[in-house]
C-alpha atoms as a PDB file:
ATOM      1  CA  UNK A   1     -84.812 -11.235  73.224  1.00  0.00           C
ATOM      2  CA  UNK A   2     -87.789 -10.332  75.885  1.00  0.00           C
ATOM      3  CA  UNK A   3     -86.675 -11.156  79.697  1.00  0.00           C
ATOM      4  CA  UNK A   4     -88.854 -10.418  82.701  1.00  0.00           C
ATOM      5  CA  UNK A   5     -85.825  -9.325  85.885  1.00  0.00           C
ATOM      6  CA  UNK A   6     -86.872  -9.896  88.971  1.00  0.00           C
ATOM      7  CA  UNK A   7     -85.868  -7.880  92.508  1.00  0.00           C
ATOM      8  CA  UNK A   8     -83.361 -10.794  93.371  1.00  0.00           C
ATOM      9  CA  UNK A   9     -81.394 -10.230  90.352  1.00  0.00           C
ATOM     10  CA  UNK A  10     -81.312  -6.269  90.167  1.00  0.00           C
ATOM     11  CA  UNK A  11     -80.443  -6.432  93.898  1.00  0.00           C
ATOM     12  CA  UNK A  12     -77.933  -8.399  93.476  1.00  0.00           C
ATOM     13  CA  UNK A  13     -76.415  -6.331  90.307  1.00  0.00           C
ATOM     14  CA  UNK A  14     -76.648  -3.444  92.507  1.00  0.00           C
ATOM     15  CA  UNK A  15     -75.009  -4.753  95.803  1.00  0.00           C
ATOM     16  CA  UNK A  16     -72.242  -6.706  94.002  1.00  0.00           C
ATOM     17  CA  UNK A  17     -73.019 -10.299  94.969  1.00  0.00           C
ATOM     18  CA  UNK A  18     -71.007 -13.066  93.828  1.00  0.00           C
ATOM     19  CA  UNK A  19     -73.508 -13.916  90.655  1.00  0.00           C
ATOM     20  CA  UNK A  20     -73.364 -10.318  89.568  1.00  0.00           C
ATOM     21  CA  UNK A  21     -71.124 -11.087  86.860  1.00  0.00           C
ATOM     22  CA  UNK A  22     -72.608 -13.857  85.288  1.00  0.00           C
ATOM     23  CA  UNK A  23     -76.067 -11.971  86.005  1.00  0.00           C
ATOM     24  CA  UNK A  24     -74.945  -8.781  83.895  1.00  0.00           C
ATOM     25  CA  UNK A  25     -73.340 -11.361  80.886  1.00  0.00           C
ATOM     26  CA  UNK A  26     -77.077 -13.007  81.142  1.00  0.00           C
ATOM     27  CA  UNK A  27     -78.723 -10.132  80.054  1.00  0.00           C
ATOM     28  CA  UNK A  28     -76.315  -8.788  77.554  1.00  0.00           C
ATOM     29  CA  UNK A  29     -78.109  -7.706  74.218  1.00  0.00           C
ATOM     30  CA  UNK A  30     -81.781  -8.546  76.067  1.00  0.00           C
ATOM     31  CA  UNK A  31     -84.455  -6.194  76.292  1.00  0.00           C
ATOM     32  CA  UNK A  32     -85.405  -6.414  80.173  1.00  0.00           C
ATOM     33  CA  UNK A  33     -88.930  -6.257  81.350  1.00  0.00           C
ATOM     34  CA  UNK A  34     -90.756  -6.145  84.924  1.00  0.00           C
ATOM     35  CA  UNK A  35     -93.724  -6.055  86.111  1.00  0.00           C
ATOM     36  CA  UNK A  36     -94.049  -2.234  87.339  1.00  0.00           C
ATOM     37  CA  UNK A  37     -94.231  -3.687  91.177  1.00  0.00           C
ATOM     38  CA  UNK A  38     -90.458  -4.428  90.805  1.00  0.00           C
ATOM     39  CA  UNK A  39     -89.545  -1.073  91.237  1.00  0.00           C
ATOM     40  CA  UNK A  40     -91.323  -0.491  94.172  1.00  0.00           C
ATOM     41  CA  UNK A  41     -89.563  -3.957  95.532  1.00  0.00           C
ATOM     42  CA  UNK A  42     -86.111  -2.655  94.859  1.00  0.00           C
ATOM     43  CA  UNK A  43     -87.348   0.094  96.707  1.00  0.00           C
ATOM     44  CA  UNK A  44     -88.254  -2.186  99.901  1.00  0.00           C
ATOM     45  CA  UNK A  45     -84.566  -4.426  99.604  1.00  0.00           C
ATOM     46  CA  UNK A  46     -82.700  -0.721  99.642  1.00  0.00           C
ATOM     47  CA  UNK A  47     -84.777  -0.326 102.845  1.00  0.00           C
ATOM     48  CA  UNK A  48     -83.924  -3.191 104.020  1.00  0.00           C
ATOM     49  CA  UNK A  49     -80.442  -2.929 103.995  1.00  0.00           C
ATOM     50  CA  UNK A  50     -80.388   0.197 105.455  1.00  0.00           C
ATOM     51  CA  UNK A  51     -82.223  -1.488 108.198  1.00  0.00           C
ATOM     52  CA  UNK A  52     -79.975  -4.638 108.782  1.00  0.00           C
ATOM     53  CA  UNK A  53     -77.092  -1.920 108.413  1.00  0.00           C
ATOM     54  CA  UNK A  54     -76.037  -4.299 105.862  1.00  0.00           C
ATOM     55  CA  UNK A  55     -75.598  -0.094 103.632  1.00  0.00           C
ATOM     56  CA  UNK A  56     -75.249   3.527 104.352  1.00  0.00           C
ATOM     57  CA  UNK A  57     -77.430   6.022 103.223  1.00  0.00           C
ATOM     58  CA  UNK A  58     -74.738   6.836 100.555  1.00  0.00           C
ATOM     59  CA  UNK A  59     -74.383   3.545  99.273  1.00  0.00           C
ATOM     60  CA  UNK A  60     -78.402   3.144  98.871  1.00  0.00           C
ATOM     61  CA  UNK A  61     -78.312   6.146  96.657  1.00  0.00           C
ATOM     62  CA  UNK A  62     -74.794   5.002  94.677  1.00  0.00           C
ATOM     63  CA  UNK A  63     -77.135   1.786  94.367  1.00  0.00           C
ATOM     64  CA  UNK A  64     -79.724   3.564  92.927  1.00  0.00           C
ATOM     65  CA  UNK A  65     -78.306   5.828  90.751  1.00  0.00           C
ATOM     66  CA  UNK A  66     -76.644   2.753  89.127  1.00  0.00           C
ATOM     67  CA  UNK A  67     -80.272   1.301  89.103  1.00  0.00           C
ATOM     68  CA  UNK A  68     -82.100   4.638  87.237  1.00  0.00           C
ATOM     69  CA  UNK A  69     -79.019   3.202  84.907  1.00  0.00           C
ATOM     70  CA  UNK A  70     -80.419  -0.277  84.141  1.00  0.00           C
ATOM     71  CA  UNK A  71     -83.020  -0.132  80.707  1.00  0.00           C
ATOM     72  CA  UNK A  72     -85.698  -2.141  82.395  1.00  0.00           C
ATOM     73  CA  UNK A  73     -89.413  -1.238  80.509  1.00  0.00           C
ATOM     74  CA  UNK A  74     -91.585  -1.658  83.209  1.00  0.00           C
ATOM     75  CA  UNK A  75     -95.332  -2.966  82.259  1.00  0.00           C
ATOM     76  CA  UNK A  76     -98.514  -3.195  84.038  1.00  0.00           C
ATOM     77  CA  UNK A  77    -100.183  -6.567  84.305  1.00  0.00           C
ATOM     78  CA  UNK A  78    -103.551  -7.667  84.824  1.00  0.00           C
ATOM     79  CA  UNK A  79    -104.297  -7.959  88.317  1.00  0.00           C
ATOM     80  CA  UNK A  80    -107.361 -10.313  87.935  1.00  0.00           C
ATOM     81  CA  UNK A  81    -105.181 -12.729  85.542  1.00  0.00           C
ATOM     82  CA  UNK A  82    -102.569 -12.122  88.687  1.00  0.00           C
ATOM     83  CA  UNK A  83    -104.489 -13.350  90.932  1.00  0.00           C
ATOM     84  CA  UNK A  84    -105.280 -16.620  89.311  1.00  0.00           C
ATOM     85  CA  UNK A  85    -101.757 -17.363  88.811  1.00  0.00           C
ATOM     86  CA  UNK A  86    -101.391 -16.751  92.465  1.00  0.00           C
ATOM     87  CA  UNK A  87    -104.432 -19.298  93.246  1.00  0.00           C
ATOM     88  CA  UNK A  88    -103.377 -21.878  90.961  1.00  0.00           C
ATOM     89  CA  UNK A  89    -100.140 -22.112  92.245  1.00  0.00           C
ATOM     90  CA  UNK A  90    -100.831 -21.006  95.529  1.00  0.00           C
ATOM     91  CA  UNK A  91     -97.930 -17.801  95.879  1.00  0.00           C
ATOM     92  CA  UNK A  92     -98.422 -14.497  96.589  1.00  0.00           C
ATOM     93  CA  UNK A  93     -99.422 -11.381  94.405  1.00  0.00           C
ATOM     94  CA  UNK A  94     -95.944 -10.006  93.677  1.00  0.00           C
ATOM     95  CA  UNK A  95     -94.294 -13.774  92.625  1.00  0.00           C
ATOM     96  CA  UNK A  96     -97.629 -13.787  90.471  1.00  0.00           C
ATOM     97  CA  UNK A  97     -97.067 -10.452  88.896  1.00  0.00           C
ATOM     98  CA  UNK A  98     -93.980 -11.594  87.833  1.00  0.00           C
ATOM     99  CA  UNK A  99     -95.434 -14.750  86.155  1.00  0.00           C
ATOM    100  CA  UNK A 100     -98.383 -13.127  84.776  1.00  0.00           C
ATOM    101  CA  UNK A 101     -95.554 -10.929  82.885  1.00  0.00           C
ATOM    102  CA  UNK A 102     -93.319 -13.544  81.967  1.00  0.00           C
ATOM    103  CA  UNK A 103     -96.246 -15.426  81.031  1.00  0.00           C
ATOM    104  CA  UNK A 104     -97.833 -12.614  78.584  1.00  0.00           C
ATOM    105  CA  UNK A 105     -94.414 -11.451  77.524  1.00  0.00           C
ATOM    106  CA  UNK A 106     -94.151 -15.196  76.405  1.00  0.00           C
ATOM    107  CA  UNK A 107     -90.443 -14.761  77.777  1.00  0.00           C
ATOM    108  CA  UNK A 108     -88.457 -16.599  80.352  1.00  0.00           C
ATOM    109  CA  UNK A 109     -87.909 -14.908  83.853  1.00  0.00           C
ATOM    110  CA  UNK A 110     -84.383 -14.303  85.324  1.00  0.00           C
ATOM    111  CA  UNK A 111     -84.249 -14.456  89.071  1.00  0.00           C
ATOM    112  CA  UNK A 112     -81.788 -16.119  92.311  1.00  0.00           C
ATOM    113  CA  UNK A 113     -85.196 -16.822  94.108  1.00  0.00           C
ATOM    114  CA  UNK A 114     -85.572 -21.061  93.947  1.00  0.00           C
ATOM    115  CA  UNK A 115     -88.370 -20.667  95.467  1.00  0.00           C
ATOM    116  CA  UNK A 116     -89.894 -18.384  92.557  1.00  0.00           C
ATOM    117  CA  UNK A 117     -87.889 -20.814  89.824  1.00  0.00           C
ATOM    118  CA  UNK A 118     -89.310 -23.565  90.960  1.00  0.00           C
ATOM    119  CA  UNK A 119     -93.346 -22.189  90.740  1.00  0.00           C
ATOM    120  CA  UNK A 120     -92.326 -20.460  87.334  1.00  0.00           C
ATOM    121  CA  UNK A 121     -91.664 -23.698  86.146  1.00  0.00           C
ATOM    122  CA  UNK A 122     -94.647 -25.579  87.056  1.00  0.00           C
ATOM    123  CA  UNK A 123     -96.949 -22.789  85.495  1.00  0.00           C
ATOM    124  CA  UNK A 124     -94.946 -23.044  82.126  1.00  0.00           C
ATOM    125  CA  UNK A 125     -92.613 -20.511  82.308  1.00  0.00           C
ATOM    126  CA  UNK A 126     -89.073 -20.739  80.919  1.00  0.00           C
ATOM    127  CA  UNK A 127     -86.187 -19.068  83.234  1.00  0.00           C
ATOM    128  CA  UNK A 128     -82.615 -17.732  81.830  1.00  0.00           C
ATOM    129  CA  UNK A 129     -79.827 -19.914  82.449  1.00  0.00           C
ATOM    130  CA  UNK A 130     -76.505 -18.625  83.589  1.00  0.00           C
ATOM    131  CA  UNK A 131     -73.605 -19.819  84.992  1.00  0.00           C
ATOM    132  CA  UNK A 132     -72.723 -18.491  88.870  1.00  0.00           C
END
């Protein structure tokens, strides 16, 4: 089965938060998608956290190296079909991208954001249930 993993999920694989576990039994036996903008967003929360000091510098790149680990394909959507998603349901570019995947994928999305779950399901677009 498709999925389209969003940044809140991966984060929270990588950092160890309390839904990690149900998150990883989730996506057991799934072939994970993202748009390719996720990457650069996991890229941005390690930042963060080095920022907040909420991580060290060594625990950023632990975090990643478990992250080069995780067999996400990452795919390119179109940025014009983006953008409408974005109008129509009035979010920003990188909530649309993820959309526009999950939406051309024709799979449900997996991500902690409500905010995100609630838009993906007004434009149609399933979302993986798990238990936290």
């Amino acid at each position: 089965m498709v999925m389209v993993v969003d940044t809140s999920a991966i984060v929270a694989v990588l950092v160890s938060e309390p839904e990690r576990a149900a998150l990883v039994r989730a996506t057991v036996g799934a072939d994970l998608v993202a748009p390719a903008s996720v990457h650069w967003e996991v890229g941005n929360a390690m930042s963060a956290l080095l920022k907040r000091r909420r991580a060290t510098p060594s625990q950023v790149q632990r975090a990643l190296a478990a992250y080069s680990e995780i067999p996400i394909r990452f795919l390119e959507v179109d940025l014009a079909l983006s953008l409408e998603v974005a109008a129509q349901h009035d979010i920003y570019a990188y909530d649309s991208y993820l959309l526009t995947c999950a939406l051309t994928q024709r799979a449900p999305l997996l991500t902690l954001d409500r905010g995100l779950s609630q838009k993906a399901a007004n434009a149609g677009v399933r979302l993986v249930e798990f238990d936290q």
